[in-house]
Protein backbone atom coordinates (compact mmCIF):
# COMPACT_ATOMS: atom_id res chain seq x y z
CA UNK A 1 0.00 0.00 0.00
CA UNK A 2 1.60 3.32 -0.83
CA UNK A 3 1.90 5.88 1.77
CA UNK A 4 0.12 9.10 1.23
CA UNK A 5 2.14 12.30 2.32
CA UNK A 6 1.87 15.68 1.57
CA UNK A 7 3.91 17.60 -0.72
CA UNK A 8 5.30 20.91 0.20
CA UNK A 9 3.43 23.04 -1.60
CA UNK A 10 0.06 21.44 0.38
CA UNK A 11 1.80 21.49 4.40
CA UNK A 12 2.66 25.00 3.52
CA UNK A 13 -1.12 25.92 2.45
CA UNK A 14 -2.43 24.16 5.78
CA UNK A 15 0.07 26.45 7.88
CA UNK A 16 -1.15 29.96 6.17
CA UNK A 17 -4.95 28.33 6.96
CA UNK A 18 -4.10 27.74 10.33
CA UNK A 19 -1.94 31.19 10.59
CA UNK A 20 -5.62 32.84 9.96
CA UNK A 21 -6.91 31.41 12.05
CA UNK A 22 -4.53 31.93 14.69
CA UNK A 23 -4.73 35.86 13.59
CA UNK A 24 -8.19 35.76 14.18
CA UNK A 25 -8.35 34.15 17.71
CA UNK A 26 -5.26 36.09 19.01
CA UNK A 27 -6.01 39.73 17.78
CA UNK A 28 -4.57 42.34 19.43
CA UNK A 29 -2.98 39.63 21.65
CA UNK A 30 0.73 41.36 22.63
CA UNK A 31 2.17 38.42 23.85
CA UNK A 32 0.81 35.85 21.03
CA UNK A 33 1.83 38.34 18.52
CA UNK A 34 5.38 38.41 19.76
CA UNK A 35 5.50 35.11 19.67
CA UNK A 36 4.49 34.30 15.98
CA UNK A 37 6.47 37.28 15.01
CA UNK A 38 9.76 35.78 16.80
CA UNK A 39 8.96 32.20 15.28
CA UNK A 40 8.42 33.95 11.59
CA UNK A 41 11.59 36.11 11.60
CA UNK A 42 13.65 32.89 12.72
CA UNK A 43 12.74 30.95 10.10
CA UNK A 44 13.16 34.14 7.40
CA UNK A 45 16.65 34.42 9.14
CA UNK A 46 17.46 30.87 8.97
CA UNK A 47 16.43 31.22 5.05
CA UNK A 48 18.84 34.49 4.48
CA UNK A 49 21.68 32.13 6.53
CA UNK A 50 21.72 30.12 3.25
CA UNK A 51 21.04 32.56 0.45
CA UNK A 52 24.40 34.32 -0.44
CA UNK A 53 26.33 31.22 0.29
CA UNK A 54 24.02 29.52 -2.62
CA UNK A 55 24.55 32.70 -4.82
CA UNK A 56 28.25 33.12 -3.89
CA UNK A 57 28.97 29.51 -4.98
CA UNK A 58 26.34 28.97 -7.65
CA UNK A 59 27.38 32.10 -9.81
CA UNK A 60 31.18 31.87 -9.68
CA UNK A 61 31.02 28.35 -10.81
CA UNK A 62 28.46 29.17 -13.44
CA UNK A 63 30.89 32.47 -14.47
CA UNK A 64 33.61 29.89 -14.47
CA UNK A 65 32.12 27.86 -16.57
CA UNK A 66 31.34 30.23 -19.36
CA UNK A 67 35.01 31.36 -19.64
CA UNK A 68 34.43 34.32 -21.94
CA UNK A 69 33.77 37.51 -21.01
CA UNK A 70 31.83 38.39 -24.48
CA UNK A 71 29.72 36.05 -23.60
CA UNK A 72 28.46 37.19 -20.51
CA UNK A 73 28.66 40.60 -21.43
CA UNK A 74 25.73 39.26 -24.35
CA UNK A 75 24.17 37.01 -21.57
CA UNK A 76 24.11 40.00 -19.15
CA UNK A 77 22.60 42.07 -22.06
CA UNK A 78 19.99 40.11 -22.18
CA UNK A 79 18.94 40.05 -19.37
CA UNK A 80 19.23 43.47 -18.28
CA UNK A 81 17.01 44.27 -21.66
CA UNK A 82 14.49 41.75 -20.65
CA UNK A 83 14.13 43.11 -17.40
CA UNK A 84 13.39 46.23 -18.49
CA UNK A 85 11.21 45.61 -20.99
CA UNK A 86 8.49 43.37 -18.62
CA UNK A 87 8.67 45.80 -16.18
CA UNK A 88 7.88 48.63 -18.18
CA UNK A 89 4.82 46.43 -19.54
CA UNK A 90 4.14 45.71 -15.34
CA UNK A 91 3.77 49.99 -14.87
CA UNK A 92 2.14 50.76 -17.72
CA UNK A 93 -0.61 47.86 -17.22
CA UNK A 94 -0.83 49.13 -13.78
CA UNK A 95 -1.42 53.29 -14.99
CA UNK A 96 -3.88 51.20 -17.23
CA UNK A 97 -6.00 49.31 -14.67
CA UNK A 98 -5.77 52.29 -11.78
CA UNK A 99 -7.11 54.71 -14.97
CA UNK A 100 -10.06 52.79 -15.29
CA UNK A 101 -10.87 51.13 -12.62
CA UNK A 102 -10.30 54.46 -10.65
CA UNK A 103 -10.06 52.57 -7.06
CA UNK A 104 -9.13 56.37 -5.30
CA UNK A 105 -12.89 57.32 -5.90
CA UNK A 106 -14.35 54.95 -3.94
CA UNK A 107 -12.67 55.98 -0.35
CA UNK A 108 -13.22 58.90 2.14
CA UNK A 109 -8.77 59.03 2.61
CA UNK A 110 -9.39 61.53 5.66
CA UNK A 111 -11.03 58.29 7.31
CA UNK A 112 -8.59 56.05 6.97
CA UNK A 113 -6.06 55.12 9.86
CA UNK A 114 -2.48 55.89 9.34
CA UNK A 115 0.57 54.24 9.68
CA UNK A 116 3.60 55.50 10.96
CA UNK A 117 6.17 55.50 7.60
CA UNK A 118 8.56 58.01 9.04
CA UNK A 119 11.56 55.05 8.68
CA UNK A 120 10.81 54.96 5.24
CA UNK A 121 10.70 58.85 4.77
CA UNK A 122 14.15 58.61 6.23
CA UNK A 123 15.78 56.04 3.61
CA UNK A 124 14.24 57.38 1.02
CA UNK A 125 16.14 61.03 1.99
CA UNK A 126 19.37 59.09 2.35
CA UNK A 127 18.84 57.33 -1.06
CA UNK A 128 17.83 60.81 -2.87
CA UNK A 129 21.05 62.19 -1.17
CA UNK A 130 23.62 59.44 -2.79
CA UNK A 131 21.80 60.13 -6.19
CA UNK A 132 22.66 57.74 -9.37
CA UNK A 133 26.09 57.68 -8.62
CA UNK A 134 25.88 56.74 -5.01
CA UNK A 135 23.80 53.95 -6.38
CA UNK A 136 26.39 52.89 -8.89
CA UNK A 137 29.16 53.22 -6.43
CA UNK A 138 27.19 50.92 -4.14
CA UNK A 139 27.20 48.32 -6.60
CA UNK A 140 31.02 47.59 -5.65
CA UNK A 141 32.05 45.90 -2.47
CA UNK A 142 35.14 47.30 -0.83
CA UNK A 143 34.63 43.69 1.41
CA UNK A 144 33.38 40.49 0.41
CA UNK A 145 32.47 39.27 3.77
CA UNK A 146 31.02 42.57 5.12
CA UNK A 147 28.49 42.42 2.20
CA UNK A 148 28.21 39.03 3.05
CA UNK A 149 27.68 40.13 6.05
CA UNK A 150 24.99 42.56 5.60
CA UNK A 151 23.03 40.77 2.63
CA UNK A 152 23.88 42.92 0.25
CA UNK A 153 22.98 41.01 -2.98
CA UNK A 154 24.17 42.89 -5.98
CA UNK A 155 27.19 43.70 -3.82
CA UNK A 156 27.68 39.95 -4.19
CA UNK A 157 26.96 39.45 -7.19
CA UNK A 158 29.42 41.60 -8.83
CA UNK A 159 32.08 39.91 -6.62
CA UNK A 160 31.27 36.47 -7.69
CA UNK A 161 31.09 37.36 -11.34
CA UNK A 162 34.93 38.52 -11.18
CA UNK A 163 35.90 35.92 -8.60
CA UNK A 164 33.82 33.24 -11.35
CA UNK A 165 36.15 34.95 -14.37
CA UNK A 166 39.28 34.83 -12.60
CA UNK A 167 38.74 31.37 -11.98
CA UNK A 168 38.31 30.80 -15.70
CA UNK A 169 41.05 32.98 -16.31
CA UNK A 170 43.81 30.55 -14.37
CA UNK A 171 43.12 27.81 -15.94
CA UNK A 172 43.18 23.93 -14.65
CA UNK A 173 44.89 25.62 -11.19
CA UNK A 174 40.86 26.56 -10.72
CA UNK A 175 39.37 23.43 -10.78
CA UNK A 176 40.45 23.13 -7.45
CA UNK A 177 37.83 26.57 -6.58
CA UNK A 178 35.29 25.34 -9.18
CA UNK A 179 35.38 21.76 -6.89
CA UNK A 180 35.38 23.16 -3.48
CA UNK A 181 32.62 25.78 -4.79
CA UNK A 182 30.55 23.16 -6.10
CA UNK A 183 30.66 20.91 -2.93
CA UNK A 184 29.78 24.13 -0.65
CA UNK A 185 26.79 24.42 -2.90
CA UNK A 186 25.78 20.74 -2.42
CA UNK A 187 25.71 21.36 0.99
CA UNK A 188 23.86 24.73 1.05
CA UNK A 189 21.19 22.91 -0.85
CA UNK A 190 20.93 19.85 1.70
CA UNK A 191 20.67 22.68 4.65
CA UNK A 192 18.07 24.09 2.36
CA UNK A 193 15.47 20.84 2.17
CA UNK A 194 16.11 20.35 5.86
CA UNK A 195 14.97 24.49 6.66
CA UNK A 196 12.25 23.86 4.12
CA UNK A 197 10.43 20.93 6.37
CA UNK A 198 9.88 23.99 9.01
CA UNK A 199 8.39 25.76 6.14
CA UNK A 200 4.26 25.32 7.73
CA UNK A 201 5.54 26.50 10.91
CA UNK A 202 7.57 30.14 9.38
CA UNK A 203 4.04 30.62 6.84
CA UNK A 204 1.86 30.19 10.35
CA UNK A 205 3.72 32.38 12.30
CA UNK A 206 4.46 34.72 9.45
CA UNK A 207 0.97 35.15 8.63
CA UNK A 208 -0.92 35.01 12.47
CA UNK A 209 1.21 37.48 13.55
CA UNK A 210 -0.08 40.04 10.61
CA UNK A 211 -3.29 39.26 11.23
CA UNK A 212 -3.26 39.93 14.83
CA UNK A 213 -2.04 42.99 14.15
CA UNK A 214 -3.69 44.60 12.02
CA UNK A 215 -7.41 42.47 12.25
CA UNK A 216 -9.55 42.09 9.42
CA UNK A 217 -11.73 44.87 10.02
CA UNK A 218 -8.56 46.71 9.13
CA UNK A 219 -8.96 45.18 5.71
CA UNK A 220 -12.70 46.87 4.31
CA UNK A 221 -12.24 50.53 3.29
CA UNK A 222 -9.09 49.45 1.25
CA UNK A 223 -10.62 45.70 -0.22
CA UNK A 224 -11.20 47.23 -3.53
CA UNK A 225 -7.09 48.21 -4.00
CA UNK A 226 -6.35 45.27 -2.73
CA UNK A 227 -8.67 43.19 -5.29
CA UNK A 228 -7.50 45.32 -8.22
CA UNK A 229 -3.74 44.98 -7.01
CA UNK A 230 -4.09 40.89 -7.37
CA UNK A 231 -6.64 41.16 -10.54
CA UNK A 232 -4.16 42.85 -12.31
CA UNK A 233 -1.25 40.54 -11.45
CA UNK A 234 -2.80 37.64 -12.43
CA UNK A 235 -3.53 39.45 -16.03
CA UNK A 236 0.21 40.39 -16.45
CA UNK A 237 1.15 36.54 -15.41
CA UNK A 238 -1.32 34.69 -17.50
CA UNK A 239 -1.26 37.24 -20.12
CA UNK A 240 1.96 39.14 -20.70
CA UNK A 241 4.24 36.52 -19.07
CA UNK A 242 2.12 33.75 -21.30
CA UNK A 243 2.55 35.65 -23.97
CA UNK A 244 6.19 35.82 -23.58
CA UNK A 245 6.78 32.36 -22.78
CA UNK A 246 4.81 30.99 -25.70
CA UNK A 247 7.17 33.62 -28.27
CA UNK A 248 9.94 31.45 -27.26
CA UNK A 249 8.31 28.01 -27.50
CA UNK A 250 7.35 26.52 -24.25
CA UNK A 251 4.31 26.17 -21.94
CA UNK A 252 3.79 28.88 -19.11
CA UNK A 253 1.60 26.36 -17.71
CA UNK A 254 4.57 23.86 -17.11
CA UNK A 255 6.59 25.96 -15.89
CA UNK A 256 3.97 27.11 -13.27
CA UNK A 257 2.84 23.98 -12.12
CA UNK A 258 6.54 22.92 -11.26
CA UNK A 259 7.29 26.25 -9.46
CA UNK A 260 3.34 26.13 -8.34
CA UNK A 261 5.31 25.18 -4.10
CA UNK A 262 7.62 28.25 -4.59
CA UNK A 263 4.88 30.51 -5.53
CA UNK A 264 2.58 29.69 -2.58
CA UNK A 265 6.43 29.71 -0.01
CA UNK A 266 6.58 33.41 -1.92
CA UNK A 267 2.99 34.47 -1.18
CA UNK A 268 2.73 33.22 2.17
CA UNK A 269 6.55 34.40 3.93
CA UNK A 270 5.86 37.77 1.12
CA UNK A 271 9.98 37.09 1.09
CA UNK A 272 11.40 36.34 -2.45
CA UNK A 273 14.74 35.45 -0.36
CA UNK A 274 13.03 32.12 1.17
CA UNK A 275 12.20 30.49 -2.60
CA UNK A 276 15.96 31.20 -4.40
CA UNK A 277 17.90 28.43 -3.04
CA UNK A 278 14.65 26.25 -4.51
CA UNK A 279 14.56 27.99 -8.10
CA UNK A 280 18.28 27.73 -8.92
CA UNK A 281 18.04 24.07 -8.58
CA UNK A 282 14.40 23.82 -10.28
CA UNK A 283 15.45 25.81 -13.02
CA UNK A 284 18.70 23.73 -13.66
CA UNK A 285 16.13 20.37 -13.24
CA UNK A 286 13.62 22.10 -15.78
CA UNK A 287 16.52 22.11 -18.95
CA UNK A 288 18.40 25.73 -17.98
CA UNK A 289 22.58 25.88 -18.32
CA UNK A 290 23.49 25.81 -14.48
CA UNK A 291 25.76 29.38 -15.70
CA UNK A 292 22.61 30.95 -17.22
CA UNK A 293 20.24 30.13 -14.03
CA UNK A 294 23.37 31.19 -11.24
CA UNK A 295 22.95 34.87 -13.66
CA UNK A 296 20.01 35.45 -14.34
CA UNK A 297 18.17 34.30 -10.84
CA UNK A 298 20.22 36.36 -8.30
CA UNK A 299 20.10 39.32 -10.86
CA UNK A 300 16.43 39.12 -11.10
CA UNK A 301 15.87 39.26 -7.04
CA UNK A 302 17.25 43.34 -7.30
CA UNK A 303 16.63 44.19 -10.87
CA UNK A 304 12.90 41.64 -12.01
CA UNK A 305 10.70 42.93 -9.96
CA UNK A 306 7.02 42.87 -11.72
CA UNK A 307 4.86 42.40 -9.14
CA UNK A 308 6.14 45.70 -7.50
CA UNK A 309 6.25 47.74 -10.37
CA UNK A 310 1.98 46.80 -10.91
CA UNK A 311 1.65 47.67 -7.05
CA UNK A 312 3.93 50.80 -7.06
CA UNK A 313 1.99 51.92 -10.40
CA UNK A 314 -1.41 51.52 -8.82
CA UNK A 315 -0.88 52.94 -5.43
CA UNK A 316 1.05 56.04 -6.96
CA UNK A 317 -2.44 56.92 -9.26
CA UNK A 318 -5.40 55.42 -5.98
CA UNK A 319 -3.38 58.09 -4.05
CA UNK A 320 -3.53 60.67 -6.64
CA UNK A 321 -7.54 59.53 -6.82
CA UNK A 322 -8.16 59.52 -3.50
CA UNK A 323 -6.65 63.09 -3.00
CA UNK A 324 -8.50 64.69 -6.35
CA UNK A 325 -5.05 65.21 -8.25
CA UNK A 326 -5.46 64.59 -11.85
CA UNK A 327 -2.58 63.20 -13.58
CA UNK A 328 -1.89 64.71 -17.06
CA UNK A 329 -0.69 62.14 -19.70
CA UNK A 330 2.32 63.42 -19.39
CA UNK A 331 2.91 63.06 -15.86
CA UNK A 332 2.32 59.86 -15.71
CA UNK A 333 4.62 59.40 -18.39
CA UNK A 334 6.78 60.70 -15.72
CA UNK A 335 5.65 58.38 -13.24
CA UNK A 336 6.41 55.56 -15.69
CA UNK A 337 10.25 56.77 -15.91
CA UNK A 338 10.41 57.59 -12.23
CA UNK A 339 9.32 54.17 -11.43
CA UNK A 340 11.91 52.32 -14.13
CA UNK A 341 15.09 54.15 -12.69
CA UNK A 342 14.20 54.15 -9.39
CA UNK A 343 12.58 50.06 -9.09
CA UNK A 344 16.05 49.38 -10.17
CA UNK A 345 17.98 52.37 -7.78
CA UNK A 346 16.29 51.25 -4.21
CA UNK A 347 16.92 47.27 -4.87
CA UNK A 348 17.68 45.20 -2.13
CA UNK A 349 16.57 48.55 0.44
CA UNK A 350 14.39 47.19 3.30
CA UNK A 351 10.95 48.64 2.45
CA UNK A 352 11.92 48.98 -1.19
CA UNK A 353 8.61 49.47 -2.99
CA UNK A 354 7.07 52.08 0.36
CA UNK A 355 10.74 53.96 -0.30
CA UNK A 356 10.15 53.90 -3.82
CA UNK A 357 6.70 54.85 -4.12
CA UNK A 358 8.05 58.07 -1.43
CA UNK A 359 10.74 59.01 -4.20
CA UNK A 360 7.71 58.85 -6.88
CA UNK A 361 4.83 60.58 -5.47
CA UNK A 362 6.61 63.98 -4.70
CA UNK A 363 7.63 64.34 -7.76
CA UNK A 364 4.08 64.44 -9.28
CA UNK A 365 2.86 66.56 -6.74
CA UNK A 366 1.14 64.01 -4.53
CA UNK A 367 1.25 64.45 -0.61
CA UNK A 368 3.80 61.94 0.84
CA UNK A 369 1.76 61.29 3.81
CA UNK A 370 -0.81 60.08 2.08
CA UNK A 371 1.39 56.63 1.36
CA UNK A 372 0.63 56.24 5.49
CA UNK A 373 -2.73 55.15 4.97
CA UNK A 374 -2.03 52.05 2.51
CA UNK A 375 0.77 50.76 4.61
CA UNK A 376 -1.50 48.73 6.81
CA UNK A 377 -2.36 46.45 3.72
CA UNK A 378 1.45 46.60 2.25
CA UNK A 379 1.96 43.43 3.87
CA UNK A 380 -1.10 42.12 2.56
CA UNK A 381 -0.24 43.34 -1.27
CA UNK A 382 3.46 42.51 -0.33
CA UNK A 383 2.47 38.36 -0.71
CA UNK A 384 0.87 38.75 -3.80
CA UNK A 385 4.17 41.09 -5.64
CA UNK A 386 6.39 38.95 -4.42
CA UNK A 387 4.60 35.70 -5.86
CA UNK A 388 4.48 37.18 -9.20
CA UNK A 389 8.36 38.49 -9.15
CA UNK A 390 8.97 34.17 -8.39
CA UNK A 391 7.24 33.68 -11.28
CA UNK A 392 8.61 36.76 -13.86
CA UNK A 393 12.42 35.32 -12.35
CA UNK A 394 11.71 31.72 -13.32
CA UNK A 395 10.14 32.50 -16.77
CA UNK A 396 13.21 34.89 -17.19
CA UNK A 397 15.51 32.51 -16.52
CA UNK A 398 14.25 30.05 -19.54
CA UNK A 399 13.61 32.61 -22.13
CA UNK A 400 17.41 33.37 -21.67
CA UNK A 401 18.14 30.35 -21.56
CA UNK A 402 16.89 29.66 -24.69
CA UNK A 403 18.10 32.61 -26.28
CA UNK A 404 21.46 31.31 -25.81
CA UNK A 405 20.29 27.87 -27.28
CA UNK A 406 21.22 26.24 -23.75
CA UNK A 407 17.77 24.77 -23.05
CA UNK A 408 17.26 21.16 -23.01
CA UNK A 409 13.76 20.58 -24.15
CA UNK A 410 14.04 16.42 -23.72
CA UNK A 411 15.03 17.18 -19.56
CA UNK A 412 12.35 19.59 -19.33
CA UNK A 413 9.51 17.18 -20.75
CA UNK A 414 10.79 14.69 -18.57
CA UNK A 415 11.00 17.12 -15.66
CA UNK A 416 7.76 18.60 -16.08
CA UNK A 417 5.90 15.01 -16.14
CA UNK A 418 6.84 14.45 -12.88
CA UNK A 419 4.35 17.18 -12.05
CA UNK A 420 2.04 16.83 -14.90
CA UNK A 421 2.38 13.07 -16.02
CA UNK A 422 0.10 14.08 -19.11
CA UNK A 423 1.95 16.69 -20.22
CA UNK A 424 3.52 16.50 -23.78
């Protein structure tokens, strides 16, 4: 008799059910509420313990391995390109949807409760202060291990793509780096199944303590934002990513069915940090180059951000709405620029899309404070963004891949029937 047990994907759902319920029996509770929040943040901890390690190791072996500088300058290009061109589509579709839909009409925003934001007032001032070039300069570590050290992502990045081309550069001599590398990986990935199993438990906590918090009551006068905000990333996934995936030849639906455990980890922990261990070694099992997936997945975490790009689009014109400011064509032409340049400029800034939706609004005009009274459903919006950045990374990562013509169709197929056994 086979023994029934329940993927992932399923243990994970049960925890965010329970986590509701939890959030409604304990609200308001301090001491529950410290509790789940304690039990979340160590299991989002023990998930950034094992992120840059993966990325360190993954991309200087996958650098390594392409040993030519042209041709991750063209792989790079690619990317980059890509990226901006889906998240252009991601604002404009959101100017679109907030234009007609018109979600600022339908609330009173002098009744709402406000949130304090002043932290993110703060960073967005000390971002507007170091300007493009602060940005730029930020991009290069002056030490490895105190980026490490702080989580700074593209920091790392840029470190392991010269560590992975000096490597190439030397020769057999680093084999011995591309061996040790590869092993260190390995065993990131092992630590990674075994944080994974305490997945249920981080989602209940995660999503209990929220609730408590902020109640569901909280929830009403803004519903209607919140509905539009998911409506509209569900069109740009099954439309705009669909259409995307199918100009290159392969099945959005595949690819979504084996990520489908990632995407619910994403929505429930709102943390694209806790699925990236998982999609670099998906994307390798679903046909992708192990070099193109190491690139193009850490790069996408700062730079492939759709879902916040709809969100940051919408909330910039509800708030305009909701204070009677029309928007000219032309500024939100301007909003559309802001939001490419600075998406990209706050990445990897802890309340990235609040500070950049701060460094958009003023400059159309709109009052700043107003951003205080959709903050207590940013975490709510927050799960949904981040599950559809999961998504626009993965589908990223195979459209380069195939670009480059390092795809294997034959160890998708096979891949994908494991979760689709009818699947062609």
């Amino acid at each position: 008799m086979k023994r029934f047990k329940l993927t992932i994907g399923w243990q994970i759902m049960i925890g965010l059910v329970l986590g509701i319920i939890l959030g409604i029996i304990f609200y308001q509770n301090k001491t529950a509420i410290t509790t789940m929040s304690n039990i979340g943040t160590m299991f989002i901890n023990l998930i950034q313990m094992i992120v840059l390690p993966i990325v360190l190791s993954c991309l200087t072996v996958g650098i390594a391995s392409m040993g030519d500088i042209k041709k991750l300058g063209r792989i790079g290009g690619k990317t980059i390109l890509y990226f901006e061109i889906m998240t252009t589509i991601a604002i404009a579709l959101g100017l679109l949807v907030a234009n007609l839909a018109h979600p600022g009409d339908f609330i009173n925003i002098h009744a709402l409760k406000g949130e304090d934001i002043s932290k993110y007032v703060s960073t967005a001032n000390a971002a507007k202060e170091s300007g493009g070039w602060g940005t730029v300069m930020n991009l290069i570590p002056t030490n490895i291990f105190k980026s490490l050290s702080d989580g700074a992502m593209m920091q790392v990045i840029v470190f392991s793509v010269f560590f992975g081309l000096g490597t190439a550069a030397i020769g057999e001599k680093g084999k011995i780096i591309v061996d040790f590398l590869n092993s260190v990986s390995e065993v990131m990935f092992k630590v990674t199944n075994w944080v994974m199993s305490l997945a249920p438990i981080g989602v209940c906590a995660l999503i209990g303590a929220t609730l408590a918090q902020m109640g569901v009551s909280a929830l009403a006068p803004l519903s209607y934002f919140v509905f539009l905000a998911y409506a509209t990333m569900i069109v740009f996934i099954l439309v705009f990513m669909g259409l995307a995936a199918k100009l290159f030849g392969f099945s959005l639906k595949n690819l979504l069915f084996v990520i489908k455990d990632e995407i619910v980890l994403a929505f429930s922990t709102a943390s694209s940090e806790a699925t990236l261990p998982r999609l670099i070694d998906k994307m390798q099992r679903f046909g992708v180059d192990k070099s193109i997936v190491s690139f193009v997945i850490p790069t996408g975490y700062t730079f492939n951000l759709d879902g916040s790009a709809i969100y940051q689009s919408l909330a910039v014109i509800f708030m305009a709405q909701a204070y009677h400011i029309h928007l000219s064509i032309g500024q939100q032409v301007m909003v559309l620029l802001v939001l490419v340049v600075t998406s990209k400029g706050m990445a990897g800034v802890p309340g990235a899309s609040f500070v950049v939706l701060l460094a958009t609004v003023s400059t159309v005009g709109i009052p700043v404070n107003g951003l205080a009274f959709i903050a207590g459903i940013d975490r709510l919006v927050d799960m949904g963004r981040t599950a559809v950045n999961v998504v626009g990374n993965s589908l990223a990562t195979v459209i380069i891949g195939k670009s480059e013509k390092v795809f294997n169709s034959e160890q998708s197929r096979q891949y994908v029937q494991e979760f689709l056994p009818n699947a062609k």
